[in-house]
N, C-alpha and C. Protein backbone atom coordinates (compact mmCIF):
# COMPACT_ATOMS: atom_id res chain seq x y z
N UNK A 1 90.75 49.18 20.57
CA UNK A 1 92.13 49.52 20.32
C UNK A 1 92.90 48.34 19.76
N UNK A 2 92.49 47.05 19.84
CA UNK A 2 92.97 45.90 19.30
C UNK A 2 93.07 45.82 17.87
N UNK A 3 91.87 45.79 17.16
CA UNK A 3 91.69 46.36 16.32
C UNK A 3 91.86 47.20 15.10
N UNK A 4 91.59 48.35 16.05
CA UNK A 4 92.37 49.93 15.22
C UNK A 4 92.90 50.32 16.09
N UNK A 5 94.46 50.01 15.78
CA UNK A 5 95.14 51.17 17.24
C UNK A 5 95.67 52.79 16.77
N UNK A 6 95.12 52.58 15.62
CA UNK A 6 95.28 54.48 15.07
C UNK A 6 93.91 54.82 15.38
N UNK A 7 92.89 54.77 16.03
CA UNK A 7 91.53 55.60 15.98
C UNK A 7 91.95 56.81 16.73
N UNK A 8 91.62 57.59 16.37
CA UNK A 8 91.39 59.18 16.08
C UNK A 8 90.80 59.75 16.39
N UNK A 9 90.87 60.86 17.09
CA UNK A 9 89.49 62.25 16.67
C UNK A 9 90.36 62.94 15.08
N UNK A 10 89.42 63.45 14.88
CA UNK A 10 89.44 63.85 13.48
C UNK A 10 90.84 64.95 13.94
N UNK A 11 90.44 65.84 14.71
CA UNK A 11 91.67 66.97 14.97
C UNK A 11 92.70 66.71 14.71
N UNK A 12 92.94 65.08 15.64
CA UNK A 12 94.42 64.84 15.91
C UNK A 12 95.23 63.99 14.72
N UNK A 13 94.22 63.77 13.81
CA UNK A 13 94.47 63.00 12.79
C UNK A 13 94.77 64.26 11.27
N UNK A 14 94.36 65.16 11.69
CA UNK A 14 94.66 66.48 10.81
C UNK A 14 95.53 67.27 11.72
N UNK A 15 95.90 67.15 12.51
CA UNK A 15 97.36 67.40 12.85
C UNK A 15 98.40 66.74 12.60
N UNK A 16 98.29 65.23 13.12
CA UNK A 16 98.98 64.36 12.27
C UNK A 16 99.50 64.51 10.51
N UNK A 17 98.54 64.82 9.93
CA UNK A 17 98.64 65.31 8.72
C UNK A 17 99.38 66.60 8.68
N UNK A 18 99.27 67.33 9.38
CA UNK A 18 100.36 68.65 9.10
C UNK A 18 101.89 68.64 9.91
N UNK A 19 101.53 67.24 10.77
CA UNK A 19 102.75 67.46 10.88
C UNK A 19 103.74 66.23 9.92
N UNK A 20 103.19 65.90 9.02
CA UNK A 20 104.02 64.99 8.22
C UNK A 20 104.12 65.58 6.87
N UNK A 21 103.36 67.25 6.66
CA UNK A 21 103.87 67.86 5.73
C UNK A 21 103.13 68.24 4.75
N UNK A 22 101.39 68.31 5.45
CA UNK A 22 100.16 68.20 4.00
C UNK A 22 99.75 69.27 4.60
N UNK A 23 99.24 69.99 3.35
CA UNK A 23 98.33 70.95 4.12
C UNK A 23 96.59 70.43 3.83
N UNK A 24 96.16 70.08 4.99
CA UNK A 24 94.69 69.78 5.01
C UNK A 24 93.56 70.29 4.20
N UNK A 25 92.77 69.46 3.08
CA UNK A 25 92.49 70.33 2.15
C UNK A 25 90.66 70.22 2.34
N UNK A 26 90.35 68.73 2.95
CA UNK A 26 89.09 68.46 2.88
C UNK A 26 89.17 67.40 4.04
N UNK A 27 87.98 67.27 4.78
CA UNK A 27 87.41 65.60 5.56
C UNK A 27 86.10 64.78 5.63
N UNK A 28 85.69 63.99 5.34
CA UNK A 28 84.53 63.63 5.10
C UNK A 28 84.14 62.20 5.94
N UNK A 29 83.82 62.09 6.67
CA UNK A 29 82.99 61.03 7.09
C UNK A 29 81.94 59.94 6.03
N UNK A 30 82.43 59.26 6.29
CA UNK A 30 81.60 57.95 5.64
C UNK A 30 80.29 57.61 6.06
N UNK A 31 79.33 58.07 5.38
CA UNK A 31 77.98 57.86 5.88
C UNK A 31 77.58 56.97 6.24
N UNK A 32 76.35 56.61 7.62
CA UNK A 32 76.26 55.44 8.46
C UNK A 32 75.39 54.66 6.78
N UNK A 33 74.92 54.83 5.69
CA UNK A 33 74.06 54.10 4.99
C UNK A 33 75.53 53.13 4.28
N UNK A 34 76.84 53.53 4.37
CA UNK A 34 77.95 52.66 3.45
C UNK A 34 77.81 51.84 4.35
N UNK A 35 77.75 52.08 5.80
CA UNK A 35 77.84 50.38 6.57
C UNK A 35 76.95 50.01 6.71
N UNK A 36 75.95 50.01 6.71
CA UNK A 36 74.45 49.67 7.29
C UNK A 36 73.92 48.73 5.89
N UNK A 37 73.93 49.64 4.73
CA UNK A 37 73.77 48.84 3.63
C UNK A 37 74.45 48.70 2.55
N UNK A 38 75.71 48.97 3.01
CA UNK A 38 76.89 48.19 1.67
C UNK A 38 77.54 47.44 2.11
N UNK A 39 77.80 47.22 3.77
CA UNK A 39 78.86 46.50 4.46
C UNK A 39 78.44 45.54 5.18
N UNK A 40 77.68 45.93 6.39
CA UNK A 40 77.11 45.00 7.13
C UNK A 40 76.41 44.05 6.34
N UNK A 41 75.39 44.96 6.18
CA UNK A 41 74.13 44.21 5.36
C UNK A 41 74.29 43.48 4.53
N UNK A 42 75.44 43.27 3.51
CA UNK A 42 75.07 42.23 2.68
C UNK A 42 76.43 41.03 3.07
N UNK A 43 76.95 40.94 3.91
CA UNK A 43 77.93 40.49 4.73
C UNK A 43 77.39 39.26 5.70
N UNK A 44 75.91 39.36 5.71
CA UNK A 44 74.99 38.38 6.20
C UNK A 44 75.03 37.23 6.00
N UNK A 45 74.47 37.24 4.52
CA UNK A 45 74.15 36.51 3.57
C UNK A 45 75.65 35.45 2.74
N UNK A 46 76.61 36.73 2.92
CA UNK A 46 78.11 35.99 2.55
C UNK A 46 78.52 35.17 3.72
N UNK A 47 78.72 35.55 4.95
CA UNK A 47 78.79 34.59 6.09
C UNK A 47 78.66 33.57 6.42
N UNK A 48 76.76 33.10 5.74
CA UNK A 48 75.85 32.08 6.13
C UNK A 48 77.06 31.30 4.87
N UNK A 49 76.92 31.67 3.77
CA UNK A 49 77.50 30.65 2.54
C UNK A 49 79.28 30.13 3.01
N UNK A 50 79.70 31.21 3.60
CA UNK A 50 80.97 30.61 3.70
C UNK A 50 81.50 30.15 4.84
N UNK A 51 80.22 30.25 6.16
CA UNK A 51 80.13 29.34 7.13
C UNK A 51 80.07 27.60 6.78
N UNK A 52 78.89 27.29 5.83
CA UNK A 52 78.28 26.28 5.26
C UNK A 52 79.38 25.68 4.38
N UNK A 53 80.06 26.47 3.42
CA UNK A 53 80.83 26.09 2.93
C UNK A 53 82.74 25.55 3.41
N UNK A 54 82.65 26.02 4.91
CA UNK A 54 84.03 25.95 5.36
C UNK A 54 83.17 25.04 7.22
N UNK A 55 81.78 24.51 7.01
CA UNK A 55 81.50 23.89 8.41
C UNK A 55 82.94 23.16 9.14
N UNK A 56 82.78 23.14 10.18
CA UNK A 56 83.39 22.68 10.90
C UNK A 56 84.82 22.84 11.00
N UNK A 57 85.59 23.95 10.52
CA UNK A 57 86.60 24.72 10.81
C UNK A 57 86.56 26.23 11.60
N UNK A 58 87.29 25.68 12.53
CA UNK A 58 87.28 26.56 13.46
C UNK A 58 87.81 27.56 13.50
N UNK A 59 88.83 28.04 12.14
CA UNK A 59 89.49 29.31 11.85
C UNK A 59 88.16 30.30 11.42
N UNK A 60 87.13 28.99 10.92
CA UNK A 60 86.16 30.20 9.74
C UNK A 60 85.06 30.96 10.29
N UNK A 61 84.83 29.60 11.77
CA UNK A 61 84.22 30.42 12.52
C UNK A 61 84.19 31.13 13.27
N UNK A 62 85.82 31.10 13.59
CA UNK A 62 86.41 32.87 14.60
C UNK A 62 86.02 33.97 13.74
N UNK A 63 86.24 33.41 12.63
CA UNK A 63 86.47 34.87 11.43
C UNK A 63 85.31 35.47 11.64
N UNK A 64 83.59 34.75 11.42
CA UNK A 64 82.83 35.57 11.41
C UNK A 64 82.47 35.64 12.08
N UNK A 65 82.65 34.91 13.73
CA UNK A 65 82.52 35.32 15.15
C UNK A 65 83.16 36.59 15.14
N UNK A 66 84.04 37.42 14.62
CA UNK A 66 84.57 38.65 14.83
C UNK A 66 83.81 39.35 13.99
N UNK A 67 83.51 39.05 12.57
CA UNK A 67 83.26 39.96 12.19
C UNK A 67 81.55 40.45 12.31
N UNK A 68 80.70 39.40 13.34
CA UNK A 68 79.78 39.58 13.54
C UNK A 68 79.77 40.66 14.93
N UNK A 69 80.76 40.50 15.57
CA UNK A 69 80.96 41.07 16.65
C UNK A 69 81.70 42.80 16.36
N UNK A 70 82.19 42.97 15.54
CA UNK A 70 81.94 44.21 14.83
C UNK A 70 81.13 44.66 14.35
N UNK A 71 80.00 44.22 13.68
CA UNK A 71 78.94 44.49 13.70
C UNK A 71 77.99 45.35 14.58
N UNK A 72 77.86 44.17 15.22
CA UNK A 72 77.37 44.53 16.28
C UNK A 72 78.17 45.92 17.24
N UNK A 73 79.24 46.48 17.64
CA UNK A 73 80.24 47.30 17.87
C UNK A 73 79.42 48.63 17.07
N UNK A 74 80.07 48.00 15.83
CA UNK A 74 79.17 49.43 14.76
C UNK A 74 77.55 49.83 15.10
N UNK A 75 76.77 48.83 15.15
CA UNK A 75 75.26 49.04 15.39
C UNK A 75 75.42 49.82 17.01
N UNK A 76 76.26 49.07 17.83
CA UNK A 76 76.00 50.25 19.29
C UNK A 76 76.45 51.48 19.36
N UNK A 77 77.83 51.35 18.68
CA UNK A 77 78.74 52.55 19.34
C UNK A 77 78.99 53.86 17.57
N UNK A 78 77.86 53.44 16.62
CA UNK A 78 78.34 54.32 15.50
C UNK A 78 78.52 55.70 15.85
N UNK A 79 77.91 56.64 16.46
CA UNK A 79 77.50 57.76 16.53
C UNK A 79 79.07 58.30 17.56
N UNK A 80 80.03 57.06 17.68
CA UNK A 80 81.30 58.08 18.23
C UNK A 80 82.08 57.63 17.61
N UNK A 81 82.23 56.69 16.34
CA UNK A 81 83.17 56.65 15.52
C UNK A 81 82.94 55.87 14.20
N UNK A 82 83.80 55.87 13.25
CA UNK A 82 83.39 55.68 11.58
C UNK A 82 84.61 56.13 11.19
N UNK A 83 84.49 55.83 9.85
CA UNK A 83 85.79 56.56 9.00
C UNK A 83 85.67 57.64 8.15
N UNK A 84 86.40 57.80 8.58
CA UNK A 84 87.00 59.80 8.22
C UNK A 84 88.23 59.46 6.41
N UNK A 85 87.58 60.07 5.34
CA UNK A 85 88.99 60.27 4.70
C UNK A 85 89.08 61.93 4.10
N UNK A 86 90.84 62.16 4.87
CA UNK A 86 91.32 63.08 4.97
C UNK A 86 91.99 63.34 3.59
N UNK A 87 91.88 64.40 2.78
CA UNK A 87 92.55 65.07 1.48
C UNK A 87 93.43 66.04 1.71
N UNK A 88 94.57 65.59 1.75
CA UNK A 88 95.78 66.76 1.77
C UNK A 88 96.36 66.80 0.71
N UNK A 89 97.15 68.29 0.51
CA UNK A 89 98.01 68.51 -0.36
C UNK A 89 99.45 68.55 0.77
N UNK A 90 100.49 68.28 -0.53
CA UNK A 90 101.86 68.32 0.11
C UNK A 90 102.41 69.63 -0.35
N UNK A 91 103.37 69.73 1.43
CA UNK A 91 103.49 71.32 0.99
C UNK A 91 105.18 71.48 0.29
């Protein structure tokens, strides 16, 4: 919740949407292969370089202390959440 403090079930997030005036047209989930191998995965390799390249600052290594730790988040807990994008029309 730190994080993302809008996470969602899909319902309440397409209610949300109707009640700000869309009518809900489509929803799609982001397949686990966009994070696994467009996000995570090559996020590795950028890390190591801009660890190496920023050593011994300690802002750079919170940064990918978190973002390794999302990672990891995603690899345990994917199968109860991901991103959803919602297509409305306005009514």
């Amino acid at each position: 919740m730190d994080a993302y403090p809008e996470i969602n079930t899909i319902p309440n997030k397409v209610d949300q949407m109707q009640k700000a005036g869309y009518t809900p047209v489509a929803t799609f989930v982001l397949p686990e292969n966009c994070w696994t191998e467009h996000f995570y995965g090559p996020q590795v390799a950028a890390q190591e370089i801009f660890l190496k390249k920023y050593a011994g600052n300690k802002t750079a290594g919170e940064l990918i202390a978190n973002q390794r730790h999302e990672a990891q988040l995603y690899s345990r807990y994917k199968e109860f959440y991901g991103y959803v994008f919602y297509i409305g029309k306005k009514l």
